[in-house]
ModelCIF file with pLDDT and N, C-alpha, C, O atoms, coordinates in Angstrom:
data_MODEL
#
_entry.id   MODEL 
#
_entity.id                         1 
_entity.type                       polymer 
_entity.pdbx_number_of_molecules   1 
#
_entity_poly.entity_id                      1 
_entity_poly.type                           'polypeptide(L)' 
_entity_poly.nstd_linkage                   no 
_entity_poly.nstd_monomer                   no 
_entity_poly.pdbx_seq_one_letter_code       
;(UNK)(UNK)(UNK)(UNK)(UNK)(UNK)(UNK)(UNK)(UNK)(UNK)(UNK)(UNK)(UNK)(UNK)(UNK)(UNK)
(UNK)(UNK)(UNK)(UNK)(UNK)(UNK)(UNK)(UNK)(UNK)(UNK)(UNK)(UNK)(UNK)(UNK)(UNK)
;
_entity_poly.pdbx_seq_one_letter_code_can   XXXXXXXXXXXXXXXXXXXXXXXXXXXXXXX 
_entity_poly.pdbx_strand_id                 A 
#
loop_
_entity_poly_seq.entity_id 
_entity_poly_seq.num 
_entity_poly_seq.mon_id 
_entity_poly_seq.hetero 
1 1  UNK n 
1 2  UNK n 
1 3  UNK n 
1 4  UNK n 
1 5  UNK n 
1 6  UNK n 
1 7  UNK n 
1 8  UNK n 
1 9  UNK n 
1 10 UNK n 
1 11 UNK n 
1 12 UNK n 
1 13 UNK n 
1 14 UNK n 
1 15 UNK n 
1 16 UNK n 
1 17 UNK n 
1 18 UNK n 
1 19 UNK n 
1 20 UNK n 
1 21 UNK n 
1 22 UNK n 
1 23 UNK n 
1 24 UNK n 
1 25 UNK n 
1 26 UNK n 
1 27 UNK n 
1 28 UNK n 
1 29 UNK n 
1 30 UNK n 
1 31 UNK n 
#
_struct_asym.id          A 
_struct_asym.entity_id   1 
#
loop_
_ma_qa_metric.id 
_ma_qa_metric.mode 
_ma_qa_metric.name 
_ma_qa_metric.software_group_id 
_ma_qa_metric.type 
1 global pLDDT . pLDDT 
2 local  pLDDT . pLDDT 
#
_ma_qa_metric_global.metric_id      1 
_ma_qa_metric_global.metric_value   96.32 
_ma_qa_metric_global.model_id       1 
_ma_qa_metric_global.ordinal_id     1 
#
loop_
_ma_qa_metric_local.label_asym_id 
_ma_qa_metric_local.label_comp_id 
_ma_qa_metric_local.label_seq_id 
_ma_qa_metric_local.metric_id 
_ma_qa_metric_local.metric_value 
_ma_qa_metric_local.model_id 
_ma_qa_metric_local.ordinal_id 
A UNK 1  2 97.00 1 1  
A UNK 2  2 98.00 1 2  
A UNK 3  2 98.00 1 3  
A UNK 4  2 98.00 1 4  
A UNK 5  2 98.00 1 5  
A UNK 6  2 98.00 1 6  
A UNK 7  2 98.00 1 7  
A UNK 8  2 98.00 1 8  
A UNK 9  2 98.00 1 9  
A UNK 10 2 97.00 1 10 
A UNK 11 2 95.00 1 11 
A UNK 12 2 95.00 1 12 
A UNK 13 2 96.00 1 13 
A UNK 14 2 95.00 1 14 
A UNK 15 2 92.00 1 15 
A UNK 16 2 92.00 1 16 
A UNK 17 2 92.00 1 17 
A UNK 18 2 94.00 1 18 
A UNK 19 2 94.00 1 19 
A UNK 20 2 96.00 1 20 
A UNK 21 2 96.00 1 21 
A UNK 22 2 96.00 1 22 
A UNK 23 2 97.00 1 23 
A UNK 24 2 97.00 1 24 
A UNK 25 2 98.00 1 25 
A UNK 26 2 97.00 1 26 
A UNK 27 2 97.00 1 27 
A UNK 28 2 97.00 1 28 
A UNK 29 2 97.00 1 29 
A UNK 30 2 97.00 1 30 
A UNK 31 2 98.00 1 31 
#
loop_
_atom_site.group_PDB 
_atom_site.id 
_atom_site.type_symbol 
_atom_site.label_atom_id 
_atom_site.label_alt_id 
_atom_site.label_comp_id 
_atom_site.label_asym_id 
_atom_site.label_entity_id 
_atom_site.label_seq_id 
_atom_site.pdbx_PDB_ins_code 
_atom_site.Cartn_x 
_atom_site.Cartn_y 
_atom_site.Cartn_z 
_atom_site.occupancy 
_atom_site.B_iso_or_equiv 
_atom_site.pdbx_formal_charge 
_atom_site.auth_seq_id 
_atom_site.auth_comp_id 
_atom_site.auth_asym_id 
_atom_site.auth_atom_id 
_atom_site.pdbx_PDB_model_num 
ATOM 1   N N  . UNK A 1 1  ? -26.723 3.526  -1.373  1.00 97.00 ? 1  UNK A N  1 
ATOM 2   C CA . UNK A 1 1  ? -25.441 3.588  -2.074  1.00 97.00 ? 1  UNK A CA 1 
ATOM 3   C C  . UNK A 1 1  ? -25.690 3.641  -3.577  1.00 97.00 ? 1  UNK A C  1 
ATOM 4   O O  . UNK A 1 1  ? -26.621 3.010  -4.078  1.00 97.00 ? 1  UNK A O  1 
ATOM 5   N N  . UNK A 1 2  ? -24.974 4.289  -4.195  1.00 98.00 ? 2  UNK A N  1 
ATOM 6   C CA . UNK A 1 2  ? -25.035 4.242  -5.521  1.00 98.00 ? 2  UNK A CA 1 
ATOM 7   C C  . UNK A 1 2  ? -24.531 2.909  -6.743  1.00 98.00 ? 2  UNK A C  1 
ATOM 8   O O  . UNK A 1 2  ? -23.375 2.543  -6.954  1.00 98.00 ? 2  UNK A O  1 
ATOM 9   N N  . UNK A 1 3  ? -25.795 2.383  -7.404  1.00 98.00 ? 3  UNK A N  1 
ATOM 10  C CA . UNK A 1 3  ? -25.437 1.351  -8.147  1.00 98.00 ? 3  UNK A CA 1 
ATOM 11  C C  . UNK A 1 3  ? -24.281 1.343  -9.120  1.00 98.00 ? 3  UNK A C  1 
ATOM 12  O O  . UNK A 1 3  ? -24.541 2.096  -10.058 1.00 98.00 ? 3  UNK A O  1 
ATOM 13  N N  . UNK A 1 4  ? -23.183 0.805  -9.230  1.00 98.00 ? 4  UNK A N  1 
ATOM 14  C CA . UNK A 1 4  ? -22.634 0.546  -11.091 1.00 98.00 ? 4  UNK A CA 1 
ATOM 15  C C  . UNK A 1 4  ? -23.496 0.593  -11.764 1.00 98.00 ? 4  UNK A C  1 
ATOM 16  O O  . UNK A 1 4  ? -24.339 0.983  -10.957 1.00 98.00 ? 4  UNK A O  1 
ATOM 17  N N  . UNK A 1 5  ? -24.029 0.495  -12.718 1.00 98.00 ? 5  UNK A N  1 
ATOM 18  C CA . UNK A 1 5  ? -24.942 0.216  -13.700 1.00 98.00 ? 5  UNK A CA 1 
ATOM 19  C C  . UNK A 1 5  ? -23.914 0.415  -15.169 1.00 98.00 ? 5  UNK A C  1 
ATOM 20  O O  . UNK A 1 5  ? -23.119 1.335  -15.361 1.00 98.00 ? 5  UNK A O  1 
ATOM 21  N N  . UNK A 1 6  ? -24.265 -0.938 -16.251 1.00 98.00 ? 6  UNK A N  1 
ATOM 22  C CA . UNK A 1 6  ? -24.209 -0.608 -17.585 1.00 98.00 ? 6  UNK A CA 1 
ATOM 23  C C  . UNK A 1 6  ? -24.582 0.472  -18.586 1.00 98.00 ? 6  UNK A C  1 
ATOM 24  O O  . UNK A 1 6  ? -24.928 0.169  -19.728 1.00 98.00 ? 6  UNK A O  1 
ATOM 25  N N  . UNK A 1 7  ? -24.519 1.646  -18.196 1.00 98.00 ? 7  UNK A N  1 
ATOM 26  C CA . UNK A 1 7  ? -24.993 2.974  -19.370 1.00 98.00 ? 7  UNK A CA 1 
ATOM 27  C C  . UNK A 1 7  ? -23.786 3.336  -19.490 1.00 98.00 ? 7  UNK A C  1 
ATOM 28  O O  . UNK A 1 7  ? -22.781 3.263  -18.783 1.00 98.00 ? 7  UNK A O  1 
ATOM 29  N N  . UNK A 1 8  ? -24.078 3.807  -20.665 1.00 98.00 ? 8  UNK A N  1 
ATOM 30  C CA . UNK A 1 8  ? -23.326 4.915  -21.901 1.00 98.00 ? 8  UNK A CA 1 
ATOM 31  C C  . UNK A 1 8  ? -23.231 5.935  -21.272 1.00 98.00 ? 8  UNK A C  1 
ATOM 32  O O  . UNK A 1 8  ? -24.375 6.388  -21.308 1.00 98.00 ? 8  UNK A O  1 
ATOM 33  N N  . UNK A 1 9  ? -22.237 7.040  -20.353 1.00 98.00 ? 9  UNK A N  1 
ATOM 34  C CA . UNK A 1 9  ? -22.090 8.180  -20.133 1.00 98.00 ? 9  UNK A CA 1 
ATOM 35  C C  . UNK A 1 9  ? -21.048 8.542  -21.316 1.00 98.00 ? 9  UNK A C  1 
ATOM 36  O O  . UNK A 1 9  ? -21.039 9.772  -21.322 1.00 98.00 ? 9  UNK A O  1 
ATOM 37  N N  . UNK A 1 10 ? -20.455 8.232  -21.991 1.00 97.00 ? 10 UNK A N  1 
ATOM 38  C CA . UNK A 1 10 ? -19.313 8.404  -22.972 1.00 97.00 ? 10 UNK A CA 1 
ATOM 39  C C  . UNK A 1 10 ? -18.028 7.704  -22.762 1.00 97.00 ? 10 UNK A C  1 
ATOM 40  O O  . UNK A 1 10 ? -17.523 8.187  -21.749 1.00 97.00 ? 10 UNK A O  1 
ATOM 41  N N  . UNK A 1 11 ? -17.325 6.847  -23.229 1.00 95.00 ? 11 UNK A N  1 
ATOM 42  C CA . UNK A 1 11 ? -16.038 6.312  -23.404 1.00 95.00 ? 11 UNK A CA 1 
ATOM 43  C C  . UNK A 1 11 ? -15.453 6.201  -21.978 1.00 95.00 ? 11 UNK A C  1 
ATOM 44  O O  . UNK A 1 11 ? -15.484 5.384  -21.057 1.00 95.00 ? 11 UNK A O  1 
ATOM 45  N N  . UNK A 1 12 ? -14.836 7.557  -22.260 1.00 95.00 ? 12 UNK A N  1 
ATOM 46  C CA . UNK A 1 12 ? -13.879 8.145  -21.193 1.00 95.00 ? 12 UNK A CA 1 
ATOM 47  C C  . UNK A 1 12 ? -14.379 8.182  -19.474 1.00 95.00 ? 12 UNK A C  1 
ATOM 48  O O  . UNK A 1 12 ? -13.628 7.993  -18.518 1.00 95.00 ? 12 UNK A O  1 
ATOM 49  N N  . UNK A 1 13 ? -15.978 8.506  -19.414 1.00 96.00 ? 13 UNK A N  1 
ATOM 50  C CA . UNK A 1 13 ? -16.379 8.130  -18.420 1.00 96.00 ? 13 UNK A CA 1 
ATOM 51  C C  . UNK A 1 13 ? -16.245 6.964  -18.009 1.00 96.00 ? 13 UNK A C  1 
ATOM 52  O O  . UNK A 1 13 ? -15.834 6.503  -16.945 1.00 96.00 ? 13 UNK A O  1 
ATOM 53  N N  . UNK A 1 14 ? -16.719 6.408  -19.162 1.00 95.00 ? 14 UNK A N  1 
ATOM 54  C CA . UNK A 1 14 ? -17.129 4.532  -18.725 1.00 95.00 ? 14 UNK A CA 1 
ATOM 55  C C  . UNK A 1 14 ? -15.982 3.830  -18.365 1.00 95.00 ? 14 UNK A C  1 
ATOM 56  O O  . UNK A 1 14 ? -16.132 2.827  -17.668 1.00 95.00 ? 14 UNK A O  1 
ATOM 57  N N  . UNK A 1 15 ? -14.533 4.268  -18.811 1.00 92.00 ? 15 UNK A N  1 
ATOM 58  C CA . UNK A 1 15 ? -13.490 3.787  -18.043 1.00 92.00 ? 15 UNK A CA 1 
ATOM 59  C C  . UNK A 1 15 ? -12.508 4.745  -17.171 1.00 92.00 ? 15 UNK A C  1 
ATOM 60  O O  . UNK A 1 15 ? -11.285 4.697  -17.040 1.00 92.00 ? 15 UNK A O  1 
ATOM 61  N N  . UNK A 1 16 ? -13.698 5.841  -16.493 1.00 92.00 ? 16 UNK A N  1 
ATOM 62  C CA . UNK A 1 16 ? -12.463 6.313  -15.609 1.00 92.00 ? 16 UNK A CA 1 
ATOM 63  C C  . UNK A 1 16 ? -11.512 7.183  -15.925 1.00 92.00 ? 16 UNK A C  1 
ATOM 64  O O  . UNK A 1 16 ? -10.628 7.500  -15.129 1.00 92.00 ? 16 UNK A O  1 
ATOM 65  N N  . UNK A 1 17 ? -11.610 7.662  -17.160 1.00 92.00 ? 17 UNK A N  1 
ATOM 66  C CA . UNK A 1 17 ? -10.619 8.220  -17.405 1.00 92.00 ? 17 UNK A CA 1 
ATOM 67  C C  . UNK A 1 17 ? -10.906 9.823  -17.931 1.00 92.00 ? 17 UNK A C  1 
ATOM 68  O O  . UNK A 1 17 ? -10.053 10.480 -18.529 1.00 92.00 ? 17 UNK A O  1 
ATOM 69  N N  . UNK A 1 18 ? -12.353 10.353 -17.573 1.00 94.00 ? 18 UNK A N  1 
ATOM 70  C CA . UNK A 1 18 ? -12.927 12.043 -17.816 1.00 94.00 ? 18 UNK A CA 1 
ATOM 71  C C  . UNK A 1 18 ? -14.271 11.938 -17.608 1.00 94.00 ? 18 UNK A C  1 
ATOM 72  O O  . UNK A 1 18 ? -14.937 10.904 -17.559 1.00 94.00 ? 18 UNK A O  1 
ATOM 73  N N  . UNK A 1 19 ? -14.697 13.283 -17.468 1.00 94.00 ? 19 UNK A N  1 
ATOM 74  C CA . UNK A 1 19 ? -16.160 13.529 -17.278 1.00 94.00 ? 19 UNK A CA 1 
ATOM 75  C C  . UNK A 1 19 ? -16.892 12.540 -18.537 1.00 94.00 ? 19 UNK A C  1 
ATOM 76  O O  . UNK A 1 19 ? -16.457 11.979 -19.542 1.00 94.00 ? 19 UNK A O  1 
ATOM 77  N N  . UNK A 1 20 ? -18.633 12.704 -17.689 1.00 96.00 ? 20 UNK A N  1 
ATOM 78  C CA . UNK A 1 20 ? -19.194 12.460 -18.755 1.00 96.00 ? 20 UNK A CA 1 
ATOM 79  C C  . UNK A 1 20 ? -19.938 13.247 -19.944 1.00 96.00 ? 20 UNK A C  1 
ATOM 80  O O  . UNK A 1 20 ? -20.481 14.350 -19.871 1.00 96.00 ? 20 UNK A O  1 
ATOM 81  N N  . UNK A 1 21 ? -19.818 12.358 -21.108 1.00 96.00 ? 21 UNK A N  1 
ATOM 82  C CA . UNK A 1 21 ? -20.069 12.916 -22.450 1.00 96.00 ? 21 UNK A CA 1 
ATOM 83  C C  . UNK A 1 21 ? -21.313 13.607 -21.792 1.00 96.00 ? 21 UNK A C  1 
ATOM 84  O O  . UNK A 1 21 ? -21.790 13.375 -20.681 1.00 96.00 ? 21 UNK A O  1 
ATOM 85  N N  . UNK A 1 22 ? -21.810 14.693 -22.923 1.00 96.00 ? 22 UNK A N  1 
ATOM 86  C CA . UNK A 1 22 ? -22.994 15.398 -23.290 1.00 96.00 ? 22 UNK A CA 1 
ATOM 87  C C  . UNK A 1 22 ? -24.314 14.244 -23.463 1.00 96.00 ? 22 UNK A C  1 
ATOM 88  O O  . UNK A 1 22 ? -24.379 13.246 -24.181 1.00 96.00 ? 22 UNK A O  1 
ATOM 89  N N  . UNK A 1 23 ? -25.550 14.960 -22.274 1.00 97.00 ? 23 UNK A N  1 
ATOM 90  C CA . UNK A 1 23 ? -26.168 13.998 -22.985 1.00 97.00 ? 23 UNK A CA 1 
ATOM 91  C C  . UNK A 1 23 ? -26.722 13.893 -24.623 1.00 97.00 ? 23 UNK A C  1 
ATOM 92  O O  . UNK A 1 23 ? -26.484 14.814 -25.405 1.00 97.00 ? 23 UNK A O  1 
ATOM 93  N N  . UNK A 1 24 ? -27.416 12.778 -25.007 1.00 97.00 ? 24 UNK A N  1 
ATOM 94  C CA . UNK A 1 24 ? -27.421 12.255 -26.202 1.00 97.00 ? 24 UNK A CA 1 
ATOM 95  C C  . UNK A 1 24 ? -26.414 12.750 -27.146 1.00 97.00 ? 24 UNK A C  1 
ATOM 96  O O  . UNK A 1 24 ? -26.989 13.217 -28.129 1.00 97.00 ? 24 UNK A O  1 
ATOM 97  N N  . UNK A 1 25 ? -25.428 12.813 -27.217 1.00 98.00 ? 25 UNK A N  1 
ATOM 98  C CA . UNK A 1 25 ? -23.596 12.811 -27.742 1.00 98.00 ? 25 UNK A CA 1 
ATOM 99  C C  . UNK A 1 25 ? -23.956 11.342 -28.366 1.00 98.00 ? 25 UNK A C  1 
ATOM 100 O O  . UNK A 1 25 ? -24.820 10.531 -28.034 1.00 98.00 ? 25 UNK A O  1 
ATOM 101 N N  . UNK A 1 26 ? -23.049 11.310 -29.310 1.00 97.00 ? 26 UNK A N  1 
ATOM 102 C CA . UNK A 1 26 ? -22.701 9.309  -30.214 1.00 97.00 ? 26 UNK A CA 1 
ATOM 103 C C  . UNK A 1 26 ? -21.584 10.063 -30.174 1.00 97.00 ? 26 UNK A C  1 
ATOM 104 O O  . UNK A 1 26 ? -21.138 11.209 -30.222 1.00 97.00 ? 26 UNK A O  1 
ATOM 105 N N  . UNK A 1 27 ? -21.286 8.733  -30.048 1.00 97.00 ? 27 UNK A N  1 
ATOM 106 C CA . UNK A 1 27 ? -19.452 8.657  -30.812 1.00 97.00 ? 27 UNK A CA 1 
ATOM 107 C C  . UNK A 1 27 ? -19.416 6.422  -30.707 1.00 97.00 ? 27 UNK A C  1 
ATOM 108 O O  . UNK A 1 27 ? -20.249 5.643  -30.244 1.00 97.00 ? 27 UNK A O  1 
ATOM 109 N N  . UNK A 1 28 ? -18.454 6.248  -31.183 1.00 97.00 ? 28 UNK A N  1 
ATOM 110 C CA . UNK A 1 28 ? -17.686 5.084  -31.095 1.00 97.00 ? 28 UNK A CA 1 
ATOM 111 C C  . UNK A 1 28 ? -17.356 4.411  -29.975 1.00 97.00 ? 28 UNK A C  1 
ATOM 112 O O  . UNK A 1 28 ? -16.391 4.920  -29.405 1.00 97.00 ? 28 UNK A O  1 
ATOM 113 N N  . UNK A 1 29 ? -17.853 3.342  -29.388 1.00 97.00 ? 29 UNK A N  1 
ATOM 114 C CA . UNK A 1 29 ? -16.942 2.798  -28.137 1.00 97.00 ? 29 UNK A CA 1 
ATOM 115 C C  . UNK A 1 29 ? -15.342 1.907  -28.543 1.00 97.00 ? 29 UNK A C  1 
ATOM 116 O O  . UNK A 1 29 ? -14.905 1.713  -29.677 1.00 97.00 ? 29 UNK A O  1 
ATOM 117 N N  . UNK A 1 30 ? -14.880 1.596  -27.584 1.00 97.00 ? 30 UNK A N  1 
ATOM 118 C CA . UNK A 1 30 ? -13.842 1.113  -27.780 1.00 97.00 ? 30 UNK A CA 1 
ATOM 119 C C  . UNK A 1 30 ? -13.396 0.176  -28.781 1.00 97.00 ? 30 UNK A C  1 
ATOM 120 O O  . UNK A 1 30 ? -12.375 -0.083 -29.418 1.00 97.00 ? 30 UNK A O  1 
ATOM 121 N N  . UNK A 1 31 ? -14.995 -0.363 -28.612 1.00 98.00 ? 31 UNK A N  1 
ATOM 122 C CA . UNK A 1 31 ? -14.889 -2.077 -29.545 1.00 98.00 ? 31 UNK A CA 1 
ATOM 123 C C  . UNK A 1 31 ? -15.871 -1.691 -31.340 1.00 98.00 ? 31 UNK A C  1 
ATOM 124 O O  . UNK A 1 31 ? -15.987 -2.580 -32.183 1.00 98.00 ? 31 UNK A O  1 
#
């Protein structure tokens, strides 16, 4: 089965809410 794990796919991934970012992409998280 596939783990959760804590990584950075981009924002929007990380909560569900769009694909994930480009890899190595920066931007800002929420906080």
């Amino acid at each position: 089965r596939p783990a959760d794990i804590c990584v950075y796919f981009g924002e929007a991934y990380g909560q569900g809410r769009g694909p994930a970012q480009a890899i190595g992409e920066q931007e800002r998280n929420r906080y």
